[in-house]
C-alpha atoms as a PDB file:
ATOM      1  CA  UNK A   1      12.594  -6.877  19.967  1.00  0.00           C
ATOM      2  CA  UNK A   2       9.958  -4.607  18.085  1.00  0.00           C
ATOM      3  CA  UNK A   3       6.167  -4.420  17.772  1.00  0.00           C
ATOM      4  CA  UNK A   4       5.002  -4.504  14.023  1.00  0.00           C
ATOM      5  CA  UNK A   5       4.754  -0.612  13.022  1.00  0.00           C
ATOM      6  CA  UNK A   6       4.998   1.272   9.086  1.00  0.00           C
ATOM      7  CA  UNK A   7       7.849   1.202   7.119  1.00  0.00           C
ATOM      8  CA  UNK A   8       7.982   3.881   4.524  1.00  0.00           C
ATOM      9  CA  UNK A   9       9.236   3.496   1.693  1.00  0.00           C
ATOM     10  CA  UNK A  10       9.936  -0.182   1.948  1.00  0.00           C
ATOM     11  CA  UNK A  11      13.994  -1.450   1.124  1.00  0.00           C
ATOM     12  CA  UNK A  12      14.319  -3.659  -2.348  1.00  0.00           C
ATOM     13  CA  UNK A  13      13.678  -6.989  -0.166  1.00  0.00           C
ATOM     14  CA  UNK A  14      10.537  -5.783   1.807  1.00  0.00           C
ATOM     15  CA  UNK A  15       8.849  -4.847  -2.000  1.00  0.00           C
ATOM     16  CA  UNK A  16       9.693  -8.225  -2.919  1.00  0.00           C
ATOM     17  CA  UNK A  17       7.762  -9.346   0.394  1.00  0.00           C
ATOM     18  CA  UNK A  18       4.821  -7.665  -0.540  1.00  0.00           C
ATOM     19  CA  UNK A  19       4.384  -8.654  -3.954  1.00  0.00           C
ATOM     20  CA  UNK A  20       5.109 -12.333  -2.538  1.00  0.00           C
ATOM     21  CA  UNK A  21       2.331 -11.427   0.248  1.00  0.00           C
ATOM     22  CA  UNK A  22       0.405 -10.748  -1.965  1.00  0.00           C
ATOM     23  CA  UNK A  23       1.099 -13.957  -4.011  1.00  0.00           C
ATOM     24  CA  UNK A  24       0.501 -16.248  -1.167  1.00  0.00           C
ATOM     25  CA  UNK A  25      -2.963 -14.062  -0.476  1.00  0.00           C
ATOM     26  CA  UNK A  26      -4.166 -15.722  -3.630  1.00  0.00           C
ATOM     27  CA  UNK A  27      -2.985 -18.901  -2.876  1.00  0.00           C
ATOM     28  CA  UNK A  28      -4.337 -19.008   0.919  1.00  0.00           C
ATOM     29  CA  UNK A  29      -7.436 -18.276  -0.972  1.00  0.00           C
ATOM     30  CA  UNK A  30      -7.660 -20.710  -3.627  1.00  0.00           C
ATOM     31  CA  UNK A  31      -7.063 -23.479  -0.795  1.00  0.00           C
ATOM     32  CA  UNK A  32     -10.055 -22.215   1.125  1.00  0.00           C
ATOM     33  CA  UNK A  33     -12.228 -22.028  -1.685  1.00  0.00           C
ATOM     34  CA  UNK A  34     -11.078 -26.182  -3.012  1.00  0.00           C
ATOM     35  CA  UNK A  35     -11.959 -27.178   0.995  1.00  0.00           C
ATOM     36  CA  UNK A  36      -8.548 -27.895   1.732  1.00  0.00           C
ATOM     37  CA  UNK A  37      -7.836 -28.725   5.486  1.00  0.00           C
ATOM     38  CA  UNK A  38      -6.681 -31.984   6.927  1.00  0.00           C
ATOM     39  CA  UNK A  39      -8.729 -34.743   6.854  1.00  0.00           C
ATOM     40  CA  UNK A  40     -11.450 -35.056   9.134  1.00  0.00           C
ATOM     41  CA  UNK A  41     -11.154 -32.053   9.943  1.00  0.00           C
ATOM     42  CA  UNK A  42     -14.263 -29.473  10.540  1.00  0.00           C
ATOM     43  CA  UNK A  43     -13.930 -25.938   9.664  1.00  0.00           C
ATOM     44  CA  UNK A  44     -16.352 -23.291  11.308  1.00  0.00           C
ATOM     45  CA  UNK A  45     -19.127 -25.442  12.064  1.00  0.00           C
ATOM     46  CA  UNK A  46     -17.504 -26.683  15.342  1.00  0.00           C
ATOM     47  CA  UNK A  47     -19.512 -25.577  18.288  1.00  0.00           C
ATOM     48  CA  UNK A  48     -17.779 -22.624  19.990  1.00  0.00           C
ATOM     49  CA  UNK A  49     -17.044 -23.226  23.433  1.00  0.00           C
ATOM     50  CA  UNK A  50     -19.365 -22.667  26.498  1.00  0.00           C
ATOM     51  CA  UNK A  51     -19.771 -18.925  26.886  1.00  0.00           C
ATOM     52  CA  UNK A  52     -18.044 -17.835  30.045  1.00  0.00           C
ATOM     53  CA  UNK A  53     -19.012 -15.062  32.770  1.00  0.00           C
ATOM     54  CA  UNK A  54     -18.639 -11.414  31.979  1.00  0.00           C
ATOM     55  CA  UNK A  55     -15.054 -10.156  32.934  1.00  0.00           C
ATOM     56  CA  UNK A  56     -13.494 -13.799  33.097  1.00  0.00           C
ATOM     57  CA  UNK A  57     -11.055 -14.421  30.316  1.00  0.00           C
ATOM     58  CA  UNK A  58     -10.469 -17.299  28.263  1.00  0.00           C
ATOM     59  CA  UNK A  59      -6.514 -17.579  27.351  1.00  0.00           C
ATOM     60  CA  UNK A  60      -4.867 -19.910  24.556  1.00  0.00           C
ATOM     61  CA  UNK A  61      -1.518 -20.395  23.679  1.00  0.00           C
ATOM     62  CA  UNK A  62       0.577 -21.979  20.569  1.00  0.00           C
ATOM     63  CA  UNK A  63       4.060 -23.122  20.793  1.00  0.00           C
ATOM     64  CA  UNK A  64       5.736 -22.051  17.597  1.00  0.00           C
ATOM     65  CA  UNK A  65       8.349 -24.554  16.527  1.00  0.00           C
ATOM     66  CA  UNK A  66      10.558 -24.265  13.585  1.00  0.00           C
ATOM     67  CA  UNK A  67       9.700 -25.846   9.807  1.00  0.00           C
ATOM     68  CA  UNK A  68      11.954 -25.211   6.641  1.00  0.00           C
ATOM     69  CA  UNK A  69      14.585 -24.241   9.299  1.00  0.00           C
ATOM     70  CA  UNK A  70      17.938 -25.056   7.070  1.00  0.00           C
ATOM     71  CA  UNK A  71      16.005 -22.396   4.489  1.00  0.00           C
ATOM     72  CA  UNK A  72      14.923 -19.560   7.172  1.00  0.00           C
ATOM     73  CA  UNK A  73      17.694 -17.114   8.550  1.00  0.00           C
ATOM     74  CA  UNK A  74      17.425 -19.082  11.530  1.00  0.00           C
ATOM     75  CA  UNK A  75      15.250 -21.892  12.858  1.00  0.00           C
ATOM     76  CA  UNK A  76      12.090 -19.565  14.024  1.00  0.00           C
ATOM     77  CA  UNK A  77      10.203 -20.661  17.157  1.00  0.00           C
ATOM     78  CA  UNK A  78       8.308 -18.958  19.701  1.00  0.00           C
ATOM     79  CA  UNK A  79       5.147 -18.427  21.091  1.00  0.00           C
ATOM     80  CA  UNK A  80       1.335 -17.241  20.309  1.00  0.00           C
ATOM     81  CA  UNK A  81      -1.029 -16.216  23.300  1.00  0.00           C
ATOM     82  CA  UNK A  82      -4.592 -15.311  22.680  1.00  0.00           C
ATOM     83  CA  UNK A  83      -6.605 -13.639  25.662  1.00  0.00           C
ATOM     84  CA  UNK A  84     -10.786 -13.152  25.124  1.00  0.00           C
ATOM     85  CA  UNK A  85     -11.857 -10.776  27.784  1.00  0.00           C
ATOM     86  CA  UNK A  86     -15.091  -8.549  28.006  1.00  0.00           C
ATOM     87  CA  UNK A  87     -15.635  -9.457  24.249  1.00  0.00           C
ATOM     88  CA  UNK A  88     -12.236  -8.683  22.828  1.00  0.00           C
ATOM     89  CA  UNK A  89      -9.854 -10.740  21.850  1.00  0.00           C
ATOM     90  CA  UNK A  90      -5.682  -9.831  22.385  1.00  0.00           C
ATOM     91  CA  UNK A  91      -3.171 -11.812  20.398  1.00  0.00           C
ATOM     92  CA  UNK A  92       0.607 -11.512  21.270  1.00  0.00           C
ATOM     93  CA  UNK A  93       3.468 -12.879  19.515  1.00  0.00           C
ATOM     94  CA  UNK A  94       6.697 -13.225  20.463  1.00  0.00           C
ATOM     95  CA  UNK A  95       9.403 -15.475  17.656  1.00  0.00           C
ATOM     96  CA  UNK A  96      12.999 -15.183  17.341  1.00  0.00           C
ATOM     97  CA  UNK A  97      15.046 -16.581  13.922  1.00  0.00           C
ATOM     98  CA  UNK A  98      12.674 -14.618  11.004  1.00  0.00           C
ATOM     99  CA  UNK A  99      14.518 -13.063   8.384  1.00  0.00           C
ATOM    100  CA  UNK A 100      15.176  -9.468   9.330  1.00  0.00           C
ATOM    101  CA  UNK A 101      14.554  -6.617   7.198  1.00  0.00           C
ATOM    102  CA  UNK A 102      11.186  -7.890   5.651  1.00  0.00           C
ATOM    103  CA  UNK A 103       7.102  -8.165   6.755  1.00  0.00           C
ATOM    104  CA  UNK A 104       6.068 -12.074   7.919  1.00  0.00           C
ATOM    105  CA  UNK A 105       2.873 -13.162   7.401  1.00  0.00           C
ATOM    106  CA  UNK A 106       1.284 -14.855  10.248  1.00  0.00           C
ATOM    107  CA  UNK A 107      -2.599 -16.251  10.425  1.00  0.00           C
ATOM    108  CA  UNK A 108      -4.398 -18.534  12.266  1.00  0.00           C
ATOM    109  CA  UNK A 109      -5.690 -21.869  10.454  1.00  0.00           C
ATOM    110  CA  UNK A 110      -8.455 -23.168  10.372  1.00  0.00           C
ATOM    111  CA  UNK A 111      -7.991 -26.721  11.573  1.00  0.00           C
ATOM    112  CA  UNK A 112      -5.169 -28.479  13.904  1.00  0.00           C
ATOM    113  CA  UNK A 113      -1.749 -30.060  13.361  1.00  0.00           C
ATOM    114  CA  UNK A 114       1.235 -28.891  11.616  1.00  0.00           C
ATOM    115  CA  UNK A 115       3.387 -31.013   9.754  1.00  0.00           C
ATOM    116  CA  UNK A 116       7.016 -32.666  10.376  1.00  0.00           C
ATOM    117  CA  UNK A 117       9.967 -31.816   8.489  1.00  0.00           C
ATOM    118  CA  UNK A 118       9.384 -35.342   6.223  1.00  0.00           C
ATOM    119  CA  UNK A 119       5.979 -34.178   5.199  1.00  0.00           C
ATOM    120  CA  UNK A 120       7.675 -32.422   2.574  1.00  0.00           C
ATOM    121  CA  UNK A 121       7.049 -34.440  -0.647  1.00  0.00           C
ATOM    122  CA  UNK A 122      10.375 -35.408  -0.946  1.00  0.00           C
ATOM    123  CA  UNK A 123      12.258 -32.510  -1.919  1.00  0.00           C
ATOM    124  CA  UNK A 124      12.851 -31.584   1.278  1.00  0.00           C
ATOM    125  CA  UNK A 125      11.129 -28.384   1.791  1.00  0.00           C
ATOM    126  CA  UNK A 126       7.439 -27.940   3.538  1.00  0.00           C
ATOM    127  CA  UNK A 127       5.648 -26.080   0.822  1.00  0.00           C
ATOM    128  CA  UNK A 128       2.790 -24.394   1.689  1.00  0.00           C
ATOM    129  CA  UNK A 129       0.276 -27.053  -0.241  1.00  0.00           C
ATOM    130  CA  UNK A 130       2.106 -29.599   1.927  1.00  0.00           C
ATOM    131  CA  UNK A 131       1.210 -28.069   5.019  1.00  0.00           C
ATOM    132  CA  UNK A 132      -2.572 -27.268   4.111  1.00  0.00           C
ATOM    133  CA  UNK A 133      -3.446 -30.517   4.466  1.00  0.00           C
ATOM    134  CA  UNK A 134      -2.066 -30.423   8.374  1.00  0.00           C
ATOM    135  CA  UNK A 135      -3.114 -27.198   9.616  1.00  0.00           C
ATOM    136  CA  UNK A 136      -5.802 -25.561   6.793  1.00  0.00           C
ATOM    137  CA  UNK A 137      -6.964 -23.017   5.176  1.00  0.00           C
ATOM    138  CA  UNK A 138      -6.165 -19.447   7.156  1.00  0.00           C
ATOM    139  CA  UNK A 139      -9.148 -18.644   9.660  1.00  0.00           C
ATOM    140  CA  UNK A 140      -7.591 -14.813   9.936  1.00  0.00           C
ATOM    141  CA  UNK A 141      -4.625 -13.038   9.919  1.00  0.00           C
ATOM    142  CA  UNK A 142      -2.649 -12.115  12.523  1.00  0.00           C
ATOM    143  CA  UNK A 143      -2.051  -8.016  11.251  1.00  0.00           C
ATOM    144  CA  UNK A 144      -3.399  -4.940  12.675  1.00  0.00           C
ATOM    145  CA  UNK A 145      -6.737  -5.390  11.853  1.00  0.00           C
ATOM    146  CA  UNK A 146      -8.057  -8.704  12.955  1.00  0.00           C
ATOM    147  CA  UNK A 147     -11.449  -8.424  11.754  1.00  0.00           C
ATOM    148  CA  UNK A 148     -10.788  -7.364   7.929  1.00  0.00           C
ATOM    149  CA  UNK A 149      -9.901 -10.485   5.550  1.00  0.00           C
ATOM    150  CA  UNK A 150      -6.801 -10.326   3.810  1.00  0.00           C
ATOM    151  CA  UNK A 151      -3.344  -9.012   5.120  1.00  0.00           C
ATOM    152  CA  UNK A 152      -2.098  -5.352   5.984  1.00  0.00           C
ATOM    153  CA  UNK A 153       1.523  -5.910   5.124  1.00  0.00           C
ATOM    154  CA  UNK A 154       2.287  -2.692   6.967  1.00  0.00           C
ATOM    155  CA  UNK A 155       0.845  -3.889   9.884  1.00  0.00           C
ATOM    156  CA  UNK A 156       2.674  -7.349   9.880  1.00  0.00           C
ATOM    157  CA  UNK A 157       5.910  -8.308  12.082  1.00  0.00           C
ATOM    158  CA  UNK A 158       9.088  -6.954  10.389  1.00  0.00           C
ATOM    159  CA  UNK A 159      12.297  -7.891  12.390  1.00  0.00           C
ATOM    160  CA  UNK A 160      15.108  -5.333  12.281  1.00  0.00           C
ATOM    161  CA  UNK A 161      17.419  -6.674  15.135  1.00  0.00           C
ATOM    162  CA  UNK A 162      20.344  -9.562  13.908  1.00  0.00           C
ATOM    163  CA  UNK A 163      18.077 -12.381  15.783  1.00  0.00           C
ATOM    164  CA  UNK A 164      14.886 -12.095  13.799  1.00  0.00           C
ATOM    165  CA  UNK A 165      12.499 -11.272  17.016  1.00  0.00           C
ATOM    166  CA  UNK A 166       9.241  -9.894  16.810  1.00  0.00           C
ATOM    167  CA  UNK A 167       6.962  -8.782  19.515  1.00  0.00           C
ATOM    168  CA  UNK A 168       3.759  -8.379  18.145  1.00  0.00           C
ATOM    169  CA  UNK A 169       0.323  -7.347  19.668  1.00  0.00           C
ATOM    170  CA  UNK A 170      -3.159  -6.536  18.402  1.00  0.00           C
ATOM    171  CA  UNK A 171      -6.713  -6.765  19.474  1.00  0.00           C
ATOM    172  CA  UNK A 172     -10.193  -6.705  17.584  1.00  0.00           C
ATOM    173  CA  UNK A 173     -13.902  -7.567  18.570  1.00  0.00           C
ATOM    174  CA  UNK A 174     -15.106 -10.658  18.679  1.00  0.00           C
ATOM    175  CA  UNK A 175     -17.956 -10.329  17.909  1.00  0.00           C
ATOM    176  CA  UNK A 176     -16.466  -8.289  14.848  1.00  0.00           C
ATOM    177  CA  UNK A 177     -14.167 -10.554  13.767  1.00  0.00           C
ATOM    178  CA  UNK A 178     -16.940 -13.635  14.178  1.00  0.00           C
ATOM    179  CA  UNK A 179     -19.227 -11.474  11.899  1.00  0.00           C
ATOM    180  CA  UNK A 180     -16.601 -11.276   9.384  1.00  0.00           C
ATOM    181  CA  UNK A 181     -15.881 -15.094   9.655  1.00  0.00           C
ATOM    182  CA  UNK A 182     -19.635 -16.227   9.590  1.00  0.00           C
ATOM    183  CA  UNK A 183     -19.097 -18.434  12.028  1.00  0.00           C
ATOM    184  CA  UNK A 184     -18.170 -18.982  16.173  1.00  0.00           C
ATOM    185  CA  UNK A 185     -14.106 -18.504  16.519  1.00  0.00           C
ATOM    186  CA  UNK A 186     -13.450 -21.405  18.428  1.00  0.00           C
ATOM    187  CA  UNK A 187      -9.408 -21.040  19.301  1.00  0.00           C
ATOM    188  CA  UNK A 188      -9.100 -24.574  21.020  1.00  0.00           C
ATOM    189  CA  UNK A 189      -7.196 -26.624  18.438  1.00  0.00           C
ATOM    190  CA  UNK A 190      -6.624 -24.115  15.715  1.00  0.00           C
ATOM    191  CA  UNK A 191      -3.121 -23.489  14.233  1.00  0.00           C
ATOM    192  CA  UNK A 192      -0.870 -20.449  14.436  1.00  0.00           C
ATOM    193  CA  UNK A 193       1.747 -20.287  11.378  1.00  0.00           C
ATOM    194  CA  UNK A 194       4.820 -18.034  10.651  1.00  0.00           C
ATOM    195  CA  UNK A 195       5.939 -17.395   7.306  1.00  0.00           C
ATOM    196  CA  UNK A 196       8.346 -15.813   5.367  1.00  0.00           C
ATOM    197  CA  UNK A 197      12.165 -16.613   3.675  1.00  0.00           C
ATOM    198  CA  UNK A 198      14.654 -14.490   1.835  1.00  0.00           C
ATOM    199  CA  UNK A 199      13.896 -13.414  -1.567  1.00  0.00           C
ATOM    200  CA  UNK A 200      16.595 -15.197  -3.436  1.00  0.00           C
ATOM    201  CA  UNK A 201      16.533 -18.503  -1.347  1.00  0.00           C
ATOM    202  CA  UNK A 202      16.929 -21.639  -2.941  1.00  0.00           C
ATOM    203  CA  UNK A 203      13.871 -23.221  -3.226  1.00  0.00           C
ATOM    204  CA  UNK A 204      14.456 -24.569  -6.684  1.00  0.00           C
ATOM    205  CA  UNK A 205      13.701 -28.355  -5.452  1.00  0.00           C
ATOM    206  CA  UNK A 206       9.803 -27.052  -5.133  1.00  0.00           C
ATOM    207  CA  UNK A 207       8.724 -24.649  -8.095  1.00  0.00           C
ATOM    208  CA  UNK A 208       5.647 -23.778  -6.426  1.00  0.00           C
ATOM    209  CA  UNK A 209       7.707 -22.535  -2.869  1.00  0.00           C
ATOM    210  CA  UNK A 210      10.356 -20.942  -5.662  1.00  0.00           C
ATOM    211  CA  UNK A 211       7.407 -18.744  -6.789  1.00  0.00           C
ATOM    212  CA  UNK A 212       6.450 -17.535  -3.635  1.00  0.00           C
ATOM    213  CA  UNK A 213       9.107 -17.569  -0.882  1.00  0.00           C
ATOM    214  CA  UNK A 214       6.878 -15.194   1.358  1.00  0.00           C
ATOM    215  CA  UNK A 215       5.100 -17.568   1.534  1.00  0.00           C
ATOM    216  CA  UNK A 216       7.130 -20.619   3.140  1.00  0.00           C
ATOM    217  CA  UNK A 217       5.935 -21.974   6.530  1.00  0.00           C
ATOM    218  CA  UNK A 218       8.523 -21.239   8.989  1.00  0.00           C
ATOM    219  CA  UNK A 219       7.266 -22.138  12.288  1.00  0.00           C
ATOM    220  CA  UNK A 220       3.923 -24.077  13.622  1.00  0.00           C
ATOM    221  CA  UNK A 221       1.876 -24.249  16.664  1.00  0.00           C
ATOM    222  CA  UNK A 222      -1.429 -26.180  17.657  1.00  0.00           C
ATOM    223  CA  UNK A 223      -3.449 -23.454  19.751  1.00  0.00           C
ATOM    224  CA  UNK A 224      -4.904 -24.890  23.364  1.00  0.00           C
END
């Protein structure tokens, strides 16, 4: 498996990845601006939790389990761990069954609950606007820099091995990265989401996932 690192110059399919990263940037934030999240749902005006002593850590973890998997190389699943120690915050991930050869966007979301394989409008595939609904808008990405909005594509997971594994690792301030968010972080019950199919997938049942196949949820976990 391989930590995230730069890839220059990108092949044919990783440029398509970026302009489609870049597509689904927009589109992450055109569903945070209309308020999108599941119902019920707050956003960041949850209470963080009870601060904890200095030098104790606070540790989360999301299973990742697999959406869109007869569309993804392979069904992707895996696991998100997020450690808050001394003020800084570590996320690793570890996934297996992404689509080698190209960056994956990953975030955290902003509320809880990812949707099942019929929550998919009935064309059988889990757009992205189905899944908002379930797990939110994005709080942050998971890339290299934790703490700056938006996505550093050469920063993000990019599977070269036949499986599709990724290790990835980074860490940021809190206190940064709650600056940048206006609001407390508040990991318990947030969602972790993978991303990312084949440029040239059939996706033609869903125009919108068509347009933006970067973009297609491929694995889901609720963080506690």
């Amino acid at each position: 498996m391989t930590r995230s690192r730069r890839h220059s110059p990108p092949t044919p399919s990783a440029a398509s990845s970026l302009v489609g990263l870049a597509v689904l940037g927009l589109a992450l934030m055109s569903c945070a601006q209309d308020g999108s999240t599941a119902p019920g749902e707050p956003l960041l005006s949850r209470e963080a939790r009870p601060a904890v002593s200095q030098g104790e850590a606070q540790t989360y973890a999301a299973q990742l389990r697999p959406l869109n998997g007869a569309f993804s190389y392979r069904p992707v699943q895996g696991i998100a761990n997020f450690k808050i120690k001394d003020g800084v915050l570590t996320v690793r991930v570890n996934a297996s069954g992404l689509q080698p050869g190209m960056p994956h966007a990953q975030h955290v979301h902003m509320a809880s609950g990812c949707p099942s394989p019929g929550d998919d409008g009935g064309d059988g595939i889990v757009s992205l606007g189905d899944g908002v609904p379930f797990f939110g808008p994005v709080l942050f990405w998971l890339d290299g820099d934790l703490a700056t909005p938006g996505p550093d594509p050469t920063t993000l997971p990019n599977p070269d091995n036949a499986g599709g594994a990724i290790t990835f690792m980074a860490s940021g301030s809190v206190a940064d990265l709650e600056a940048a968010l206006g609001g407390p972080l508040d990991l318990a019950n947030r969602t972790v989401v993978l991303h990312g199919v084949a440029a040239g997938t059939d996706l033609s049942a869903d125009p919108a996932a068509a347009a933006a196949p970067a973009g297609l949820p491929v694995a889901c976990g609720v963080v506690n």
